[in-house]
C-alpha atoms as a PDB file:
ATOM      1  CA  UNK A   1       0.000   0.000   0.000  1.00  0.00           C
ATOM      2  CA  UNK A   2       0.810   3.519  -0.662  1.00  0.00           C
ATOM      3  CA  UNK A   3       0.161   6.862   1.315  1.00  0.00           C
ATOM      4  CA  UNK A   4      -0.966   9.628  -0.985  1.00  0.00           C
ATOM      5  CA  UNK A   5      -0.881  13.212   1.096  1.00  0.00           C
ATOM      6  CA  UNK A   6      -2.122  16.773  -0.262  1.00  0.00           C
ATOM      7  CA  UNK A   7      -1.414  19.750   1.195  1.00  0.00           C
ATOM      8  CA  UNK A   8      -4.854  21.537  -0.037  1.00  0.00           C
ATOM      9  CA  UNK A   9      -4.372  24.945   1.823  1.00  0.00           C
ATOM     10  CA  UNK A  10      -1.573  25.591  -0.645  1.00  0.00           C
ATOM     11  CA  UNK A  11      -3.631  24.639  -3.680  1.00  0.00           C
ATOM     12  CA  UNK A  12      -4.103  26.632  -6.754  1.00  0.00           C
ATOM     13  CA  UNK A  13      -6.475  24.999  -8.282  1.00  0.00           C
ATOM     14  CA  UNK A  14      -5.036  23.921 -11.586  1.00  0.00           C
ATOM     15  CA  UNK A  15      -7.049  21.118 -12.074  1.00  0.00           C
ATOM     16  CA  UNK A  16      -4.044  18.646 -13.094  1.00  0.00           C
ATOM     17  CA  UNK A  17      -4.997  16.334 -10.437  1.00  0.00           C
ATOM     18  CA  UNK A  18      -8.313  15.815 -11.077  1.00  0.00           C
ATOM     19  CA  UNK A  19      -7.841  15.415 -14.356  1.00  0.00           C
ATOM     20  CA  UNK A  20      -4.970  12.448 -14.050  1.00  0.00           C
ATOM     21  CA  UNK A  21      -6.399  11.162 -11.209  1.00  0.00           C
ATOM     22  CA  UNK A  22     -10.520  11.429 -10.564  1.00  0.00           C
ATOM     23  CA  UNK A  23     -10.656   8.881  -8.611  1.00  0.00           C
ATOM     24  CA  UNK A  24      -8.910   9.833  -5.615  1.00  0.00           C
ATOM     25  CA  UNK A  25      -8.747  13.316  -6.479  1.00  0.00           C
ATOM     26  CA  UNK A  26     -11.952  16.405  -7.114  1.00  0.00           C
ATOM     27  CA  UNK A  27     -12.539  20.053  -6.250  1.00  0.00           C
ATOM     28  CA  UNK A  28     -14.270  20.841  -2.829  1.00  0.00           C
ATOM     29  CA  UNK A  29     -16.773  23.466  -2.208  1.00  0.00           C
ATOM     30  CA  UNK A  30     -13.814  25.786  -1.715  1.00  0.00           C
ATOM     31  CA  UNK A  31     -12.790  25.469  -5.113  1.00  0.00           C
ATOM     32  CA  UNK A  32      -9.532  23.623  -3.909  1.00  0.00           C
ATOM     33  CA  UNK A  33      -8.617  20.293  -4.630  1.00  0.00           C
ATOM     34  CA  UNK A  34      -9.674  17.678  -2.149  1.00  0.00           C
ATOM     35  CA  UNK A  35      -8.274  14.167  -1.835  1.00  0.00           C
ATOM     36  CA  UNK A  36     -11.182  11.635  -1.373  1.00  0.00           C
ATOM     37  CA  UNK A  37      -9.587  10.975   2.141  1.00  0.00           C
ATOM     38  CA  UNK A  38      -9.499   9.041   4.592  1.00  0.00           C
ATOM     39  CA  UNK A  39      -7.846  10.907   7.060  1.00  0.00           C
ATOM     40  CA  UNK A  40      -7.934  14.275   7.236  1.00  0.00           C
ATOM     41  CA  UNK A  41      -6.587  17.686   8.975  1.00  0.00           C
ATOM     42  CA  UNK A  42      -7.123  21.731   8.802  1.00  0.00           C
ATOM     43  CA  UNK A  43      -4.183  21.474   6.426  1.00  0.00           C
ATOM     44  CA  UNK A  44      -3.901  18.090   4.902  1.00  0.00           C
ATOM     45  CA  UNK A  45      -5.464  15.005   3.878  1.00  0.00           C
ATOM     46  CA  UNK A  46      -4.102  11.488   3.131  1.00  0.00           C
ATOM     47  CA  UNK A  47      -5.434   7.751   1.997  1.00  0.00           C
ATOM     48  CA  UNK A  48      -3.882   4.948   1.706  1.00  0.00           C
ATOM     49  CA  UNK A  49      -3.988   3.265  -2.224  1.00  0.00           C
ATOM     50  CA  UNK A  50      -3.018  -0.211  -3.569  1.00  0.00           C
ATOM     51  CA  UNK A  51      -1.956   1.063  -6.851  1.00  0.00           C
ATOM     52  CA  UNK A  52      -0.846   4.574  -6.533  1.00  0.00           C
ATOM     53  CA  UNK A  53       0.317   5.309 -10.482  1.00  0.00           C
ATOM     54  CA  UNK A  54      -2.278   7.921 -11.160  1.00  0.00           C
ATOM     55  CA  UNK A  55      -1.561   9.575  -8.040  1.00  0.00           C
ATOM     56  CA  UNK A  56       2.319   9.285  -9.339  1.00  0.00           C
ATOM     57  CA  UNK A  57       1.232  11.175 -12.335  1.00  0.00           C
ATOM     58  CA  UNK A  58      -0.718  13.375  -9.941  1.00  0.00           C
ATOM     59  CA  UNK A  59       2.471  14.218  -8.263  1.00  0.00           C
ATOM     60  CA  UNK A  60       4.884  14.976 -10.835  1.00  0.00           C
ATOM     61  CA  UNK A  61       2.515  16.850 -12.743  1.00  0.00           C
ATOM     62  CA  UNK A  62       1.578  19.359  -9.670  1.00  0.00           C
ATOM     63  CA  UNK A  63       2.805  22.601 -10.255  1.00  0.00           C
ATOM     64  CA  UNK A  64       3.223  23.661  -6.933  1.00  0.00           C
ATOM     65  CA  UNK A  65       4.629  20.278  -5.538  1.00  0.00           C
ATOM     66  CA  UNK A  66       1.466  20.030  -2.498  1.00  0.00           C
ATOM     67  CA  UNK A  67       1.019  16.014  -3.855  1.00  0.00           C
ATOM     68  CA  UNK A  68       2.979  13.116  -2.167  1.00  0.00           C
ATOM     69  CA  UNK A  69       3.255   9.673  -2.844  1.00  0.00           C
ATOM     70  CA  UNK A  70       5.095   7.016  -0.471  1.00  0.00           C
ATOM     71  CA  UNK A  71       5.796   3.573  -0.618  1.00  0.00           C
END
């Protein structure tokens, strides 16, 4: 399992997530993206995914770098 994290408060809503990545990934009320979490804080939010390769893509592809994947 991997642990995807995103930073949302530092979000600029780009969109590049959601469109890798929909599954995990869409925009909350706030117009920020929100990771369809498990866990959550003020700040951050985080599941836990078999196959994280869209959420790879996710990652690289964020262009302020608020999108982390761990093995």
């Amino acid at each position: 399992m991997a642990k995807v994290e995103l930073e949302r408060m530092m979000c600029i809503s780009c969109g590049n997530c959601i469109d890798i990545c929909p599954d995990f990934f869409e925009f909350a009320g706030d117009g920020l993206s929100h990771l369809k979490a498990l866990k959550n804080t003020e700040e951050t939010e985080e599941i836990e995914v078999e196959d994280p390769s869209c959420c790879t893509q996710a990652e690289e592809l964020c262009p302020v770098s608020i999108i982390h994947v761990y093995d």
